[in-house]
N, C-alpha and C. Protein backbone atom coordinates (compact mmCIF):
# COMPACT_ATOMS: atom_id res chain seq x y z
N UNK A 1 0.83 -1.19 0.00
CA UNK A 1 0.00 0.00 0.00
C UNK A 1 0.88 1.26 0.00
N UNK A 2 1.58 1.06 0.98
CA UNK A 2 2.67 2.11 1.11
C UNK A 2 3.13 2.53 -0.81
N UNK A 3 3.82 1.56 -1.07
CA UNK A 3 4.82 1.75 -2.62
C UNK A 3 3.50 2.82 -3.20
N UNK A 4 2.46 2.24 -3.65
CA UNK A 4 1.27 2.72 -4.60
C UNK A 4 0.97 4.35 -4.24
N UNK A 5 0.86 4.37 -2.93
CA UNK A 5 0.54 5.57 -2.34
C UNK A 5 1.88 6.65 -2.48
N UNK A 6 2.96 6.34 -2.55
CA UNK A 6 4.43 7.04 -2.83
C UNK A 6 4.33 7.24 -4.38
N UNK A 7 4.05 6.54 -5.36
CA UNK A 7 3.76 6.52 -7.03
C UNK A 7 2.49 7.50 -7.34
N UNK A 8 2.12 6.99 -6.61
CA UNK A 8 0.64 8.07 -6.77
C UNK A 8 0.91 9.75 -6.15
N UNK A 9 1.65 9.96 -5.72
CA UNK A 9 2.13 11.39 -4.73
C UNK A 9 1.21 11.44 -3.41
N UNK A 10 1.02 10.53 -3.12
CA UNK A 10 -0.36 10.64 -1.89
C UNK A 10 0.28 10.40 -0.13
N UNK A 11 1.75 10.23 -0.75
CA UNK A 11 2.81 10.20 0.51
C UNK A 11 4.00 10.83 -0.27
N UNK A 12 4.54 11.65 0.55
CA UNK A 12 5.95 12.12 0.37
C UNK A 12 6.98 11.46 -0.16
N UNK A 13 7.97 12.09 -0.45
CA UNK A 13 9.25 10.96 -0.81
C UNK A 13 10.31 11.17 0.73
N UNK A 14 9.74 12.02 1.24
CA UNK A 14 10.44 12.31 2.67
C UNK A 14 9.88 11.11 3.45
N UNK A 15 8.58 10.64 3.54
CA UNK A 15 8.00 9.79 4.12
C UNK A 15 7.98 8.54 3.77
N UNK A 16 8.25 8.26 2.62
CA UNK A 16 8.82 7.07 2.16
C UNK A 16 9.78 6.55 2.08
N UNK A 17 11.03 7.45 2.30
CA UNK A 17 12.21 7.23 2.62
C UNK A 17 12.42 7.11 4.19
N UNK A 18 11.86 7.94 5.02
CA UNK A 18 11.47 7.64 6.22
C UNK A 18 11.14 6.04 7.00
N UNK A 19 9.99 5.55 6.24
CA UNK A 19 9.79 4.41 6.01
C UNK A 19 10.08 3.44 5.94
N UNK A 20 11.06 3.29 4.62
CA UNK A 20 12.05 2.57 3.55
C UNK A 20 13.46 2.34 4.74
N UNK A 21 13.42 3.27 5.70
CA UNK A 21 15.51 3.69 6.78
C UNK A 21 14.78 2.88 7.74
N UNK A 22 13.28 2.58 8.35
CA UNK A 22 13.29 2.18 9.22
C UNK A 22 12.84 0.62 9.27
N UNK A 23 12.87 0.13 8.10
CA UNK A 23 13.35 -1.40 7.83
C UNK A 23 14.31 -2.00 7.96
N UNK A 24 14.21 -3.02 8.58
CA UNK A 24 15.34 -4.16 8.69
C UNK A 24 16.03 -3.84 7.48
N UNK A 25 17.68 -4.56 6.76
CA UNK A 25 17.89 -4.48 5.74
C UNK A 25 17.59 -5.75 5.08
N UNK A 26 17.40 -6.55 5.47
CA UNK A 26 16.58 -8.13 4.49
C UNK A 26 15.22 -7.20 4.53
N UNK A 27 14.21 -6.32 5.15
CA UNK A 27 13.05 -6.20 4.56
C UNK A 27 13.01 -4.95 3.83
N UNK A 28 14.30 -4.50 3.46
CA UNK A 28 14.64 -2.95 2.55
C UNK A 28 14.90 -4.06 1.32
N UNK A 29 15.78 -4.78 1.01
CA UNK A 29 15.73 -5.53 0.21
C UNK A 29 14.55 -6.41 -0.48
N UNK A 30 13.70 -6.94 0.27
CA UNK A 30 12.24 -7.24 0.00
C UNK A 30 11.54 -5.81 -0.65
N UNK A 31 11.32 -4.78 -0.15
CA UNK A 31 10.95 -4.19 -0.65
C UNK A 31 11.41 -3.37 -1.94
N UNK A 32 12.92 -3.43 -2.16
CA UNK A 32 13.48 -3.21 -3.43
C UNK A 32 12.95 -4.38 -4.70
N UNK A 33 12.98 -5.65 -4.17
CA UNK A 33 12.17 -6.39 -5.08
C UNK A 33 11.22 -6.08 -5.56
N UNK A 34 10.05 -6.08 -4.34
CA UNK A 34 8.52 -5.62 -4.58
C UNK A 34 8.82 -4.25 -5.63
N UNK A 35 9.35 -3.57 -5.48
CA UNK A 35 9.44 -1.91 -6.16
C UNK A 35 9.40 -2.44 -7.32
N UNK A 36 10.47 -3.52 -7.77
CA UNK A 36 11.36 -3.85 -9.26
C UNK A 36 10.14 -4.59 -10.12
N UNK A 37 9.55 -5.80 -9.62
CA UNK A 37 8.15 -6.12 -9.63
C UNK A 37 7.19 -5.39 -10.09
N UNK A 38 7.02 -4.64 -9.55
CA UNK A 38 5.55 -3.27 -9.61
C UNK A 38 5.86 -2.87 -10.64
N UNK A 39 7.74 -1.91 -10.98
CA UNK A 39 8.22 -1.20 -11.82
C UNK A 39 7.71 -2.14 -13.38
N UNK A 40 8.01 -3.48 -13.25
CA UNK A 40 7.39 -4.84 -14.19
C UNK A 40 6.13 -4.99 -14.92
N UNK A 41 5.58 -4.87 -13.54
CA UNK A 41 3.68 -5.14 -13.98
C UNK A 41 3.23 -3.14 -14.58
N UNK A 42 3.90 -2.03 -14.50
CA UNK A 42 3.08 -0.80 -14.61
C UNK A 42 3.82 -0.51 -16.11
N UNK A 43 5.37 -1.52 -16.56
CA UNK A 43 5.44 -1.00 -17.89
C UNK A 43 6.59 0.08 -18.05
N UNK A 44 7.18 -0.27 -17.23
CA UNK A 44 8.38 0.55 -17.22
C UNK A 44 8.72 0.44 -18.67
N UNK A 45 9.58 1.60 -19.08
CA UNK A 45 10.46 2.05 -20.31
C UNK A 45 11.33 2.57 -20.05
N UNK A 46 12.84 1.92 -21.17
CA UNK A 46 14.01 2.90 -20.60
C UNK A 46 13.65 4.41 -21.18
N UNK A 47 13.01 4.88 -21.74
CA UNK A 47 12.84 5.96 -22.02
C UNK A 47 12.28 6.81 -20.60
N UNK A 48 11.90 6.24 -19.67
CA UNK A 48 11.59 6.56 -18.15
C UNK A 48 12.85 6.74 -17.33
N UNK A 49 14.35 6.18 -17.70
CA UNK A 49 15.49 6.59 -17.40
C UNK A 49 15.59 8.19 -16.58
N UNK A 50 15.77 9.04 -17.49
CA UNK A 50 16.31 10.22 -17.35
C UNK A 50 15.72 10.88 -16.19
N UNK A 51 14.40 10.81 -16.61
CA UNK A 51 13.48 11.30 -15.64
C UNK A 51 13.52 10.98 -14.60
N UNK A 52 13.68 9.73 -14.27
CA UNK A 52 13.25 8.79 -12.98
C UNK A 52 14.65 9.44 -12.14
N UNK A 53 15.66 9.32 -12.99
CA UNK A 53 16.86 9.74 -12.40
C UNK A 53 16.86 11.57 -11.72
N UNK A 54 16.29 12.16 -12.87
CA UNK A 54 16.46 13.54 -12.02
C UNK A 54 14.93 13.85 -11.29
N UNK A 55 13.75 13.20 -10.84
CA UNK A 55 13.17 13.00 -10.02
C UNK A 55 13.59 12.39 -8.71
N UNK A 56 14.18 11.32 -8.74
CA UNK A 56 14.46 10.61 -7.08
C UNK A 56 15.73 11.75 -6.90
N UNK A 57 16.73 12.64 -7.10
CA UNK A 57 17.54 12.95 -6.52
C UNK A 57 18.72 12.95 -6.32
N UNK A 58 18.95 11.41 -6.77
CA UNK A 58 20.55 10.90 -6.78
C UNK A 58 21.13 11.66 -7.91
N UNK A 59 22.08 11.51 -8.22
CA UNK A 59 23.14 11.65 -9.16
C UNK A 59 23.10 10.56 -9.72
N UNK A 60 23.67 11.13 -11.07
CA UNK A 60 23.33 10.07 -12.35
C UNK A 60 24.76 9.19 -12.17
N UNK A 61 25.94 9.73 -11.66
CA UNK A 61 26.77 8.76 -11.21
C UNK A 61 26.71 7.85 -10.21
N UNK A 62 25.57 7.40 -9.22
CA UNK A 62 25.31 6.51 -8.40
C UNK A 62 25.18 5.53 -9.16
N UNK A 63 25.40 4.54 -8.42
CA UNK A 63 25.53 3.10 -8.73
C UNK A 63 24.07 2.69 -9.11
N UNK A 64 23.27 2.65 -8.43
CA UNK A 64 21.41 2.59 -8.94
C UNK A 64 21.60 3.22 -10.64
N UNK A 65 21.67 4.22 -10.36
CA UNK A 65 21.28 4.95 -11.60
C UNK A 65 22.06 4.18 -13.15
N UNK A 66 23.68 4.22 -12.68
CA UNK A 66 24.22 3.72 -13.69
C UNK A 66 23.71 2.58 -14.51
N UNK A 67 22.85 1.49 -13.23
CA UNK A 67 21.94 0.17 -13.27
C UNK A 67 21.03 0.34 -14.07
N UNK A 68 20.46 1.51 -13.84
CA UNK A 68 19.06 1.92 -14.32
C UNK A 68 19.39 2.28 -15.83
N UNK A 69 20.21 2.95 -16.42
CA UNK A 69 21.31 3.41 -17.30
C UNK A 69 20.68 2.56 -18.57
N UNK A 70 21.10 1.14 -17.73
CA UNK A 70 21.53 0.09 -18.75
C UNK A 70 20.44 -0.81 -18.45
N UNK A 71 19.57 -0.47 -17.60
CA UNK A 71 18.78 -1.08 -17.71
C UNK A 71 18.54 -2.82 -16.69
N UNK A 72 19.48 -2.56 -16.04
CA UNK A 72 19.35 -3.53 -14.78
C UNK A 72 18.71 -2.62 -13.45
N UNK A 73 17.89 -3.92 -12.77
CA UNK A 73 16.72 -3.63 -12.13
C UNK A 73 17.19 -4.57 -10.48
N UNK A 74 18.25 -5.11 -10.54
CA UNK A 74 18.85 -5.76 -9.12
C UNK A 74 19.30 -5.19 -8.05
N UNK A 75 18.94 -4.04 -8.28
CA UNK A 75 19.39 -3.23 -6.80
C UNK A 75 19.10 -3.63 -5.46
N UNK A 76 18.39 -4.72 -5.40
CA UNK A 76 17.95 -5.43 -3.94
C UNK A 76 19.50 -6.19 -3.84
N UNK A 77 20.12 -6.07 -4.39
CA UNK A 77 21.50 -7.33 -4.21
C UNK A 77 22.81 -6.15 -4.09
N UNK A 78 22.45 -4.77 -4.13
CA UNK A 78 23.25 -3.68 -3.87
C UNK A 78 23.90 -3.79 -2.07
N UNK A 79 25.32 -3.30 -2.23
CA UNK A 79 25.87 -3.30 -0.64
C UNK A 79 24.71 -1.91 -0.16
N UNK A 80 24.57 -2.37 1.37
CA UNK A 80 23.29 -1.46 2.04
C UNK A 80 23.57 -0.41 1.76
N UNK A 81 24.57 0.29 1.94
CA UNK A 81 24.87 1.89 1.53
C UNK A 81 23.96 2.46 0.30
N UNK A 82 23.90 1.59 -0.57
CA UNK A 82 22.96 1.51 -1.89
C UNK A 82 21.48 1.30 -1.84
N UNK A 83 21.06 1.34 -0.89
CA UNK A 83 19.70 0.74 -0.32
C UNK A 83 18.66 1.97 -1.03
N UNK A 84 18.93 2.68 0.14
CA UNK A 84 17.93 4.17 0.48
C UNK A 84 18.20 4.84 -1.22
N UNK A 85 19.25 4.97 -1.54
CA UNK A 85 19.45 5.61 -3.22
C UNK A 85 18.42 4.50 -4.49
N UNK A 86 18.62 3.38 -4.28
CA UNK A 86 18.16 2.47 -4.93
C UNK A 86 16.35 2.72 -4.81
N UNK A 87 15.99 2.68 -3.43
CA UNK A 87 14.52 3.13 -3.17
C UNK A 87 14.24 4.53 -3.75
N UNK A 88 14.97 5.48 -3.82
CA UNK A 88 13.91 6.58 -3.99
C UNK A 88 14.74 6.02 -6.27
N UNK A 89 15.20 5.70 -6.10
CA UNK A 89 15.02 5.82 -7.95
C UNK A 89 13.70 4.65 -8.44
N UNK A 90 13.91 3.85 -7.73
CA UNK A 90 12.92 2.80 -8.13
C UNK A 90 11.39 3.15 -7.90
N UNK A 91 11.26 4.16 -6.55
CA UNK A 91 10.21 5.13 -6.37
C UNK A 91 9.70 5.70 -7.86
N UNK A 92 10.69 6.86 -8.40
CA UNK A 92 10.40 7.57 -8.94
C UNK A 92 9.99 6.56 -10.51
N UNK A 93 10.52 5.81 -10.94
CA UNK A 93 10.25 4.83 -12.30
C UNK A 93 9.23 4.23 -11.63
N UNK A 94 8.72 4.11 -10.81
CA UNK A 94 7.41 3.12 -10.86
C UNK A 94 5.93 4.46 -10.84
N UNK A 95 6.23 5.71 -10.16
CA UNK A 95 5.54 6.52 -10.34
C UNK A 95 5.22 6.87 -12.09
N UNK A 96 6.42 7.07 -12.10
CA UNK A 96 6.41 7.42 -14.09
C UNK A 96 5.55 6.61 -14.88
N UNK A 97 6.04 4.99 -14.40
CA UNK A 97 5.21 4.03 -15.38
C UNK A 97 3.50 3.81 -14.74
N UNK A 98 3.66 3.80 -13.57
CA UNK A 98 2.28 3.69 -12.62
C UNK A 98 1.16 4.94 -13.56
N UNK A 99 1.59 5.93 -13.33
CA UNK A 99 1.11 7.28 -13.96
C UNK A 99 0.35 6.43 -15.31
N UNK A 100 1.62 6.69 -15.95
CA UNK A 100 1.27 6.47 -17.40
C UNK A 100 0.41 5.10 -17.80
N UNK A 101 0.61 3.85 -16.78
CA UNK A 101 -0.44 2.69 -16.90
C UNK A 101 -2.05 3.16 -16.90
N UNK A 102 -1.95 4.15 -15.79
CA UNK A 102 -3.59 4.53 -14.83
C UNK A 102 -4.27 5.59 -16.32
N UNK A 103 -3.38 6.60 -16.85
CA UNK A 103 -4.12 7.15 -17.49
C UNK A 103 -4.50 6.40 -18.77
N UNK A 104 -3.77 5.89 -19.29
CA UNK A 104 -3.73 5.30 -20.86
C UNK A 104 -4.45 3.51 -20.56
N UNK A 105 -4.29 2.89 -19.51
CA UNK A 105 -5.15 1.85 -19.52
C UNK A 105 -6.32 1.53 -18.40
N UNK A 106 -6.22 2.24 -17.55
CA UNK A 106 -7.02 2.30 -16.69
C UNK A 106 -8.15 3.21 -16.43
N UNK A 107 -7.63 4.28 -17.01
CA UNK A 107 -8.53 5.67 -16.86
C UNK A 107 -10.27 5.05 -17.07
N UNK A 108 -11.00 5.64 -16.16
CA UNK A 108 -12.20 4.97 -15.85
C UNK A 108 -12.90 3.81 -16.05
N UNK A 109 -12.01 2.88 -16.21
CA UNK A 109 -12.41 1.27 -15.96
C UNK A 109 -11.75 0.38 -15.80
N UNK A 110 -11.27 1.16 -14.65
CA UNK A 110 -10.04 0.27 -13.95
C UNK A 110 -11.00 -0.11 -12.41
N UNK A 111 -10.72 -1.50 -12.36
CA UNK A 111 -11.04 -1.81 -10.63
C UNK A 111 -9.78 -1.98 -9.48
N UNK A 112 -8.42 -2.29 -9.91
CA UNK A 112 -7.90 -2.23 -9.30
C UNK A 112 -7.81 -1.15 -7.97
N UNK A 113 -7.87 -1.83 -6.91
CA UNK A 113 -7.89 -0.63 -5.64
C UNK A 113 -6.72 -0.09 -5.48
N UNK A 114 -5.37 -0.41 -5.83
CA UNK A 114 -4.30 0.42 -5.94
C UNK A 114 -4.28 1.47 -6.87
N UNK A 115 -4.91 1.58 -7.79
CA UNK A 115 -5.24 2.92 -8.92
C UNK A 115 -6.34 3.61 -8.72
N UNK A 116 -6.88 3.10 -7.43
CA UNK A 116 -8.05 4.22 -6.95
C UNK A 116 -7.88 4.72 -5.53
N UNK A 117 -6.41 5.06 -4.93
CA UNK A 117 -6.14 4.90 -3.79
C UNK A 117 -6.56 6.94 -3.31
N UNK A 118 -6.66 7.18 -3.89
CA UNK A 118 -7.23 8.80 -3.64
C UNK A 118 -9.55 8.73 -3.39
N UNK A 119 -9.18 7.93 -4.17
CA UNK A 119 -10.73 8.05 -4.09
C UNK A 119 -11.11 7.36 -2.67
N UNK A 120 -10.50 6.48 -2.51
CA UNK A 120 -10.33 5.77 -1.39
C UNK A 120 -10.08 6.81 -0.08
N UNK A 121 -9.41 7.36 0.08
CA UNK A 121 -8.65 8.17 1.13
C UNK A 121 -9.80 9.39 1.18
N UNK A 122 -10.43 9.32 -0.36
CA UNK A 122 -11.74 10.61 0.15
C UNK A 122 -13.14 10.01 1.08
N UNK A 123 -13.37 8.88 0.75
CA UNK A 123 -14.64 7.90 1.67
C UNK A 123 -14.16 7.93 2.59
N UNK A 124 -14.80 8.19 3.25
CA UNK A 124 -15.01 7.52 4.43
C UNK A 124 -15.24 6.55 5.52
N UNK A 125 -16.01 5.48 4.59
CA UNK A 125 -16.01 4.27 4.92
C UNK A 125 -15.06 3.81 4.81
């Protein structure tokens, strides 16, 4: 829920990184999977590169990025120092492709509850 809600802008990247530091590092790594996964199923493109890169923050010389570069997605197998950099780029490419899935295939007849997570947060029930 967390990841979807960070892609969607409906949580910070301060708060997701927040988040992301206060995991074990076997469950920062789980969740670098899950990210790489998601990044999978929403349709990532390297043409989402550049962007993704000067959205999360890092420098395009980090080790993530260089990955991302070329198009490797294993940053869960990165030494921990690489962790928190690896999360907010994989953040930002799953937002990019998430985005672009919801409008172009989902846009009003989508049921998935992760692409309706605003509408959600407006009910009340």
């Amino acid at each position: 829920m967390i990841l979807n809600e960070l892609a969607q802008g409906l949580r910070s990247t301060v708060e997701g990184v927040e988040w992301f530091e206060s995991l074990s590092e076997d469950d920062q790594r789980k969740a670098l999977h899950a990210l790489v996964l998601f990044c999978g199923q929403a349709r990532a493109r390297e043409e989402d590169v550049p962007e993704s890169i000067a959205r999360s923050g890092i420098r395009p010389t980090h080790t993530p990025a260089v990955m991302l570069t070329k198009w490797r997605f294993r940053m869960e197998h990165l030494p921990s120092s690489e962790l928190t950099k690896s999360f907010r780029l994989l953040v930002a490419v799953f937002s990019i492709a998430d985005t672009r899935r919801r409008a172009l295939h989902c846009a009003g007849k989508c049921g998935h509850e992760w692409h309706n997570l605003s509408a959600q947060s407006q009910d009340p029930t």
